[in-house]
Protein backbone atom coordinates (compact mmCIF):
# COMPACT_ATOMS: atom_id res chain seq x y z
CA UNK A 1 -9.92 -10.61 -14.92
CA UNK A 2 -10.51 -13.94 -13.68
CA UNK A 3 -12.36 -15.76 -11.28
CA UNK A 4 -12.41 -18.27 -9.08
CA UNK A 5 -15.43 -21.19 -8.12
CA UNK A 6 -15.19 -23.51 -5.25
CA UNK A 7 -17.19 -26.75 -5.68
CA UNK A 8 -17.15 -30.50 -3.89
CA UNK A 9 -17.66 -29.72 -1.02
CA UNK A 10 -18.49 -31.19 2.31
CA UNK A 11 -18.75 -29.98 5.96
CA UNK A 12 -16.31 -32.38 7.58
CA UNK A 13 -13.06 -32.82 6.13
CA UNK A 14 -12.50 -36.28 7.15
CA UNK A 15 -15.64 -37.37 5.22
CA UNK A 16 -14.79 -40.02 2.35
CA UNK A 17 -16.47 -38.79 -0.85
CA UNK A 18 -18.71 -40.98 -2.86
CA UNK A 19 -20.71 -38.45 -4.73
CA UNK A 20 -19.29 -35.03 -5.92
CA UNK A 21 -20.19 -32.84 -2.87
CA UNK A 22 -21.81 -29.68 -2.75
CA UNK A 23 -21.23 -26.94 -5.15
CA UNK A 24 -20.11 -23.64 -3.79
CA UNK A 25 -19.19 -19.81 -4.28
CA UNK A 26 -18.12 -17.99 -7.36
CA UNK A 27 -16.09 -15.01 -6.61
CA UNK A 28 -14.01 -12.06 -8.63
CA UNK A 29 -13.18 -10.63 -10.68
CA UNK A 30 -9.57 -10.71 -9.71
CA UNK A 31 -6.43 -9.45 -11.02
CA UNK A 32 -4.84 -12.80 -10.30
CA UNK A 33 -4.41 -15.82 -8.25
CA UNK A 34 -1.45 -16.55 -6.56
CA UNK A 35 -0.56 -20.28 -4.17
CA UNK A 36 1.80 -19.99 -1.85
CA UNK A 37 3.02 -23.48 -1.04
CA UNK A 38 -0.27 -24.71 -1.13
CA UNK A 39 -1.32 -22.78 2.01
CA UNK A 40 -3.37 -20.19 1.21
CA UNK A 41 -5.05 -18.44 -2.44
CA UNK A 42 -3.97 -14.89 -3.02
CA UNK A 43 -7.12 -13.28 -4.63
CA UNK A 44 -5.53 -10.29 -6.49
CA UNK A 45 -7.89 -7.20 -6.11
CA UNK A 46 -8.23 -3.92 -8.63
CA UNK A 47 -7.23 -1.52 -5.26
CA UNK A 48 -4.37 -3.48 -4.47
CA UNK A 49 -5.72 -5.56 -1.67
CA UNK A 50 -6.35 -9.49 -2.08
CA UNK A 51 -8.63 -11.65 -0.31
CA UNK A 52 -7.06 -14.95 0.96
CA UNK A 53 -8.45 -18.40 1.52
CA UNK A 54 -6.98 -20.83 3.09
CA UNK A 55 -6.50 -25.08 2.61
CA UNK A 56 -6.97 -27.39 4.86
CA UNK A 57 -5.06 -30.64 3.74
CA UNK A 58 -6.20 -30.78 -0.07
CA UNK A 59 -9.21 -28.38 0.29
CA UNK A 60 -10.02 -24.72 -0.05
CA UNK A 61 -12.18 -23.96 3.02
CA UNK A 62 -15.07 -21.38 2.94
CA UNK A 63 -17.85 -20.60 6.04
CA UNK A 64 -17.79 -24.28 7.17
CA UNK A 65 -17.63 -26.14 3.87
CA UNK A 66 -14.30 -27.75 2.88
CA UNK A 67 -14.12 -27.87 -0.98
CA UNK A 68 -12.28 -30.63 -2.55
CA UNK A 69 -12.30 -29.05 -6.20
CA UNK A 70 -11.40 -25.02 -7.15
CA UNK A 71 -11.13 -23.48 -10.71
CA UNK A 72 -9.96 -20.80 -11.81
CA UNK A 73 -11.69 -18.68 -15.55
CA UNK A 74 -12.05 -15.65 -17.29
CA UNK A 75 -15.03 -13.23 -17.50
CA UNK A 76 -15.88 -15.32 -21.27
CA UNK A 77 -16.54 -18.82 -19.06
CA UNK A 78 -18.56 -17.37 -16.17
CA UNK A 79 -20.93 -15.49 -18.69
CA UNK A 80 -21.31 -18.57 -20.86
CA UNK A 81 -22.00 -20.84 -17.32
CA UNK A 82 -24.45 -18.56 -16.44
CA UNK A 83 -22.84 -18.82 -12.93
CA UNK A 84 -23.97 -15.48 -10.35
CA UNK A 85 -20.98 -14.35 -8.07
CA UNK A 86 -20.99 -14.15 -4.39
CA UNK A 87 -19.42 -11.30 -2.28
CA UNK A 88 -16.77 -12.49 -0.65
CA UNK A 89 -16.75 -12.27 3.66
CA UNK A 90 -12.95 -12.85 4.82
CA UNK A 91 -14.43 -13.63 7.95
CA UNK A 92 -15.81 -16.87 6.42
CA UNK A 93 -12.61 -17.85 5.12
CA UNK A 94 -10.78 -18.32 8.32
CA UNK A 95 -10.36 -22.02 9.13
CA UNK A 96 -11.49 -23.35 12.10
CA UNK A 97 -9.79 -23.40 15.19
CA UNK A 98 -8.89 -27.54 16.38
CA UNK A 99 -9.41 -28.40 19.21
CA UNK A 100 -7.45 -30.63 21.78
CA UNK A 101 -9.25 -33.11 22.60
C-alpha cells in the first residue's frame, strides 16, 4: 500500500516561492499511483475506484492550495513520520475554474 503527501504549498499559483510553503494532506493507502502525462494522479483504491487530483502547471492542487512538492511511501515511512492521514473529498480536488478577464 502506499501513500501519497502533498506539501509546499501556496494559495496562488503565480506566487514566487522563497520559503518552502505550507505543508499539506496525507492520504491512502492506495493500491498505486498512476500520471498520466502529467495531468492528473490516479489514486488506486482497494474497491477498484481511484481518486484523482489534478496539476496545475507543476503543482498538485488540493481545496485551494497549489502544492509545489508530492511524495509518494509505503505504510513503513508514514508510521515512522508519525504523519495522521486525511480523508480525501474529490470535491476539493477539482481545479478552479479561470476566469476571462
Amino acid at each position: 500500500m502506499v501513500y501519497i503527501r502533498l506539501f509546499h504549498g501556496r494559495t496562488d499559483p503565480g506566487q514566487d516561492m522563497d520559503d518552502w510553503g505550507s505543508d499539506g494532506p496525507v492520504f491512502g493507502p492506495y493500491l498505486f499511483s498512476h500520471t498520466t502525462y502529467g495531468w492528473d494522479i490516479k489514486l488506486g483504491k482497494s474497491n477498484g475506484n481511484c481518486d484523482e487530483l489534478y496539476v496545475h502547471e507543476d503543482m498538485v492542487y488540493y481545496d485551494g492550495v497549489y502544492y509545489g512538492d508530492w511524495s509518494i511511501f509505503n505504510a513503513t515511512i508514514l508510521e515512522k513520520s508519525k504523519l495522521k492521514t486525511t480523508i480525501f473529498a474529490p470535491n476539493k480536488a477539482k481545479l478552479p475554474e479561470k476566469s476571462c478577464s
